[in-house]
N, C-alpha and C. Protein backbone atom coordinates (compact mmCIF):
# COMPACT_ATOMS: atom_id res chain seq x y z
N UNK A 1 117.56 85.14 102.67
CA UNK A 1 116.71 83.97 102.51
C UNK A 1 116.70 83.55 101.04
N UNK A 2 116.64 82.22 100.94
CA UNK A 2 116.73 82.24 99.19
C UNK A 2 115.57 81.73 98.95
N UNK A 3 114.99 81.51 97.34
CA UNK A 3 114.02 81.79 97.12
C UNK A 3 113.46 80.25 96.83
N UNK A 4 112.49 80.12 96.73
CA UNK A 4 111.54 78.44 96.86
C UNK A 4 111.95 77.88 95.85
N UNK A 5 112.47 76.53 95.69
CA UNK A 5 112.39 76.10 94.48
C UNK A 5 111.53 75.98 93.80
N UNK A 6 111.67 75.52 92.48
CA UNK A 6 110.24 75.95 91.25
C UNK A 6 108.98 75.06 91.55
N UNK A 7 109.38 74.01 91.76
CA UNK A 7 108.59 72.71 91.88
C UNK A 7 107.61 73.14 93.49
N UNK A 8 108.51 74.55 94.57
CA UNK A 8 107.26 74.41 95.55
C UNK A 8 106.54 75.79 95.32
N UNK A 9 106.79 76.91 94.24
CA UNK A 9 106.22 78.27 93.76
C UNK A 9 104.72 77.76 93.38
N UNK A 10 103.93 78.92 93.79
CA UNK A 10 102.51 78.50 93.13
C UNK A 10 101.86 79.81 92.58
N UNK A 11 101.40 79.17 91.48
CA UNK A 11 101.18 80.65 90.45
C UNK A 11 100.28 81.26 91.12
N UNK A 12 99.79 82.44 89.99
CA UNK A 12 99.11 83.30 90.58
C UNK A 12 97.73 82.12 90.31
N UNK A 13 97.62 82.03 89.25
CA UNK A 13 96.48 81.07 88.63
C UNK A 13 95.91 80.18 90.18
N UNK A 14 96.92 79.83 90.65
CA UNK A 14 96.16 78.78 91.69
C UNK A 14 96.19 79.43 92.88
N UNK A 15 96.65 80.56 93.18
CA UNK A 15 96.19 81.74 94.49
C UNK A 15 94.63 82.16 94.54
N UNK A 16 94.79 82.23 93.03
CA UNK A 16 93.09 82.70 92.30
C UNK A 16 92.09 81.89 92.70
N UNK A 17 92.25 80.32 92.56
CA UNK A 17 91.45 79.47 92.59
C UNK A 17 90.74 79.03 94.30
N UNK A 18 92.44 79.25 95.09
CA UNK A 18 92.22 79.25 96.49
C UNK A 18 91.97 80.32 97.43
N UNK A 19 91.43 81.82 96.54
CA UNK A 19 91.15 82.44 97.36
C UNK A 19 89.38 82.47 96.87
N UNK A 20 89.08 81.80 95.71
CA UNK A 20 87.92 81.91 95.61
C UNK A 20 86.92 80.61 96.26
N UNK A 21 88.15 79.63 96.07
CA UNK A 21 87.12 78.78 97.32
C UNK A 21 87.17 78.59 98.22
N UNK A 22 88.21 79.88 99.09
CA UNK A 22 88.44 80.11 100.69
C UNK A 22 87.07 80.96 100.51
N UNK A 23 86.71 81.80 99.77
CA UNK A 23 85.53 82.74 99.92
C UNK A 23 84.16 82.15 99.61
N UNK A 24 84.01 81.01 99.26
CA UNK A 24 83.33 80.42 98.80
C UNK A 24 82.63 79.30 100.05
N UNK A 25 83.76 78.98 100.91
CA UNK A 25 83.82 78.43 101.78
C UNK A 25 83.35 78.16 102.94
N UNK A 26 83.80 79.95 103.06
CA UNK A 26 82.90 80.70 104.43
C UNK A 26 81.70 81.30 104.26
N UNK A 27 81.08 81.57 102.81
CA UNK A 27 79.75 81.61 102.57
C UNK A 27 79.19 80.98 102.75
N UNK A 28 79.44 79.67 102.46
CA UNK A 28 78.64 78.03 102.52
C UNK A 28 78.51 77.84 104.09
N UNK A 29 79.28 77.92 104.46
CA UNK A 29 79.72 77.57 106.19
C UNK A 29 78.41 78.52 107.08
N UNK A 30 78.85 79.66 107.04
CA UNK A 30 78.30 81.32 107.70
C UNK A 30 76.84 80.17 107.19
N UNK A 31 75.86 79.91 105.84
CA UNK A 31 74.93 80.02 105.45
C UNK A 31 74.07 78.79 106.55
N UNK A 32 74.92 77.18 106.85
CA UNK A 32 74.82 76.43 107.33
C UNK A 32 74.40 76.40 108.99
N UNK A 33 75.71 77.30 109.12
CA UNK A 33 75.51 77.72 110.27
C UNK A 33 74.58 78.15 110.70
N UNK A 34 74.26 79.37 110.05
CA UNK A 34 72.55 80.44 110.70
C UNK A 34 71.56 79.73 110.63
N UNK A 35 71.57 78.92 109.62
CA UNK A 35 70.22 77.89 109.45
C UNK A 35 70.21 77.13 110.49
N UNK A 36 71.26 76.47 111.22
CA UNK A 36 70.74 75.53 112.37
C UNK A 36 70.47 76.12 113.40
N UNK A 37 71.45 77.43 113.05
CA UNK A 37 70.85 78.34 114.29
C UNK A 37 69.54 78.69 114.41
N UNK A 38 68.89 79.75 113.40
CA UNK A 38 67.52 79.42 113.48
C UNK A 38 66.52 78.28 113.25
N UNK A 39 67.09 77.75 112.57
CA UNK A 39 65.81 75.65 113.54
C UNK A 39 65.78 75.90 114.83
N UNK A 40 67.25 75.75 115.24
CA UNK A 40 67.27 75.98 116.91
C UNK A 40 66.05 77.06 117.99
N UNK A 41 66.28 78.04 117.37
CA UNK A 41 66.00 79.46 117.87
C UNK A 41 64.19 79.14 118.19
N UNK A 42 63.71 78.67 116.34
CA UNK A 42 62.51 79.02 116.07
C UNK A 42 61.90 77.65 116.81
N UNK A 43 62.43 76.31 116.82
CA UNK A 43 61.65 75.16 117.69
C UNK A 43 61.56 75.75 119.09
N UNK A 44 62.47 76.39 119.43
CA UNK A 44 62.75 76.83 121.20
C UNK A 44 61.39 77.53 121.15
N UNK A 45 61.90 78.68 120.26
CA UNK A 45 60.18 79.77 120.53
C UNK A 45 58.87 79.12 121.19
N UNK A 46 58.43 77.93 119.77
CA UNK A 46 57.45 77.46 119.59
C UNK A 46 57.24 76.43 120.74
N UNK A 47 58.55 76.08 121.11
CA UNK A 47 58.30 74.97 122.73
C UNK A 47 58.27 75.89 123.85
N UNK A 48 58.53 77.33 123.89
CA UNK A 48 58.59 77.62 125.23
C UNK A 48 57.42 78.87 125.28
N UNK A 49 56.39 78.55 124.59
CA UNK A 49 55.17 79.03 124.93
C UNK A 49 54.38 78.63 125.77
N UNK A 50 53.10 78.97 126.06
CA UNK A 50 52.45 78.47 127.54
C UNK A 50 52.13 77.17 127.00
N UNK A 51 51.81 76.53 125.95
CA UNK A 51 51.52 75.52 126.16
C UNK A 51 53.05 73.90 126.57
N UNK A 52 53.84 74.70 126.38
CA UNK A 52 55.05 74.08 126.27
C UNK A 52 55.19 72.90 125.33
N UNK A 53 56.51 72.37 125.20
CA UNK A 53 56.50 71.46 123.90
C UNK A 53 58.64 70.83 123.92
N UNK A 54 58.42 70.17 122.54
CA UNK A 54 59.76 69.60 122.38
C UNK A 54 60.73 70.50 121.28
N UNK A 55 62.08 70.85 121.36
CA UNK A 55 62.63 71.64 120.78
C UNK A 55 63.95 70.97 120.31
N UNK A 56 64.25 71.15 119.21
CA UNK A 56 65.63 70.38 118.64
C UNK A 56 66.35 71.70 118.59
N UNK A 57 67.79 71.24 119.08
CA UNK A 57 68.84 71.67 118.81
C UNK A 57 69.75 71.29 117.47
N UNK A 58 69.46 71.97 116.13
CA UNK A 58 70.68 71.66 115.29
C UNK A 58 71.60 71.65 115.30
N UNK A 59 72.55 70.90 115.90
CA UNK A 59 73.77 71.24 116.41
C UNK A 59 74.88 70.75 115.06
N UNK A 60 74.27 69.43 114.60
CA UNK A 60 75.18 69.49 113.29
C UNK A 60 74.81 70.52 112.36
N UNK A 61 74.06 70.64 111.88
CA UNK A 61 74.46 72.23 110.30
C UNK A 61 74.91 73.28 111.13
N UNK A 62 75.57 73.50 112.23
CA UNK A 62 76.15 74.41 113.30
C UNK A 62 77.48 73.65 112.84
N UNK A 63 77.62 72.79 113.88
CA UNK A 63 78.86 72.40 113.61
C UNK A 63 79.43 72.20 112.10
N UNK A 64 79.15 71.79 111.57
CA UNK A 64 79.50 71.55 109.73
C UNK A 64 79.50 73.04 109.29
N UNK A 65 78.75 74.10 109.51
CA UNK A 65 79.13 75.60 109.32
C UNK A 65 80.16 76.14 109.92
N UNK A 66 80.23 75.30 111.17
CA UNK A 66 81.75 76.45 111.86
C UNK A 66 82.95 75.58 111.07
N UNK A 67 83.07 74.16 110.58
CA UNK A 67 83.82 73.46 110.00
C UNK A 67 83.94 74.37 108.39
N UNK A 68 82.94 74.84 108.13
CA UNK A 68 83.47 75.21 106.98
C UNK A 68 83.78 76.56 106.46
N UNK A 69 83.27 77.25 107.80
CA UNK A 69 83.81 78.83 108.02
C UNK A 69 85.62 78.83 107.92
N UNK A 70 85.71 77.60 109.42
CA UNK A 70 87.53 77.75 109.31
C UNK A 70 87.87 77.30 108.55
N UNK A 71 87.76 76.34 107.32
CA UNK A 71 88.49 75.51 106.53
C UNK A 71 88.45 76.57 105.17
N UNK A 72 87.52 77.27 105.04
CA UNK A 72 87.45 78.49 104.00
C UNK A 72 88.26 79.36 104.74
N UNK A 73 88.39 79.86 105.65
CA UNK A 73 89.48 80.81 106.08
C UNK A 73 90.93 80.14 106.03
N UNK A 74 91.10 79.22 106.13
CA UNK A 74 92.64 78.80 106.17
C UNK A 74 92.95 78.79 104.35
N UNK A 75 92.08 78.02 104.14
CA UNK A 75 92.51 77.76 102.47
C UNK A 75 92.58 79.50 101.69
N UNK A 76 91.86 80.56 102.58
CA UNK A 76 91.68 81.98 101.93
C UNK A 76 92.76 82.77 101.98
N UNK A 77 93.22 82.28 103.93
CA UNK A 77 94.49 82.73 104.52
C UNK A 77 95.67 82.23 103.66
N UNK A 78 95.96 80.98 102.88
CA UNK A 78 96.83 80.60 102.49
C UNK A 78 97.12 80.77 100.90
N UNK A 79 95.93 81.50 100.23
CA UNK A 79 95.89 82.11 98.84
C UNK A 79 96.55 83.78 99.62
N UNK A 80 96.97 84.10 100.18
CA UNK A 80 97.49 85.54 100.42
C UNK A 80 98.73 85.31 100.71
N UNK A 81 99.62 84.28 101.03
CA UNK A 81 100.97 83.50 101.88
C UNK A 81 101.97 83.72 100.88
């Protein structure tokens, strides 16, 4: 196999940069995530007591956390390539 030309090699310098904001990524994401999860969790509680009530589902800071779980894993996966 021969080897990449220069113009597509990527230093270490910028492996560095993309494995710290692949890790950076999925912190932010993971953090987003749990939070809508518990809105979710804790409105449910509070609506499904005897008196009953209305409960939101956060489904976006869920979704925008799992968006930024994988997009930090690919960019993390691709600082190791």
């Amino acid at each position: 196999m021969q080897p990449a030309p220069h113009y597509q090699q990527v230093s270490g310098e910028q492996r560095r940069i993309w494995d710290a904001k692949g890790k950076r990524g999925m912190g932010f994401g993971a953090a987003w995530f749990l939070a809508g999860l518990l809105i979710t969790l804790i409105t449910y509680g509070n609506a499904s007591g005897p008196s009953g009530g209305v409960y939101a589902v956060a489904w976006g800071p869920m979704l925008y956390g799992a968006y930024r779980v994988i997009s930090g894993y690919l960019m993390f996966k691709k600082s190791r390539q």
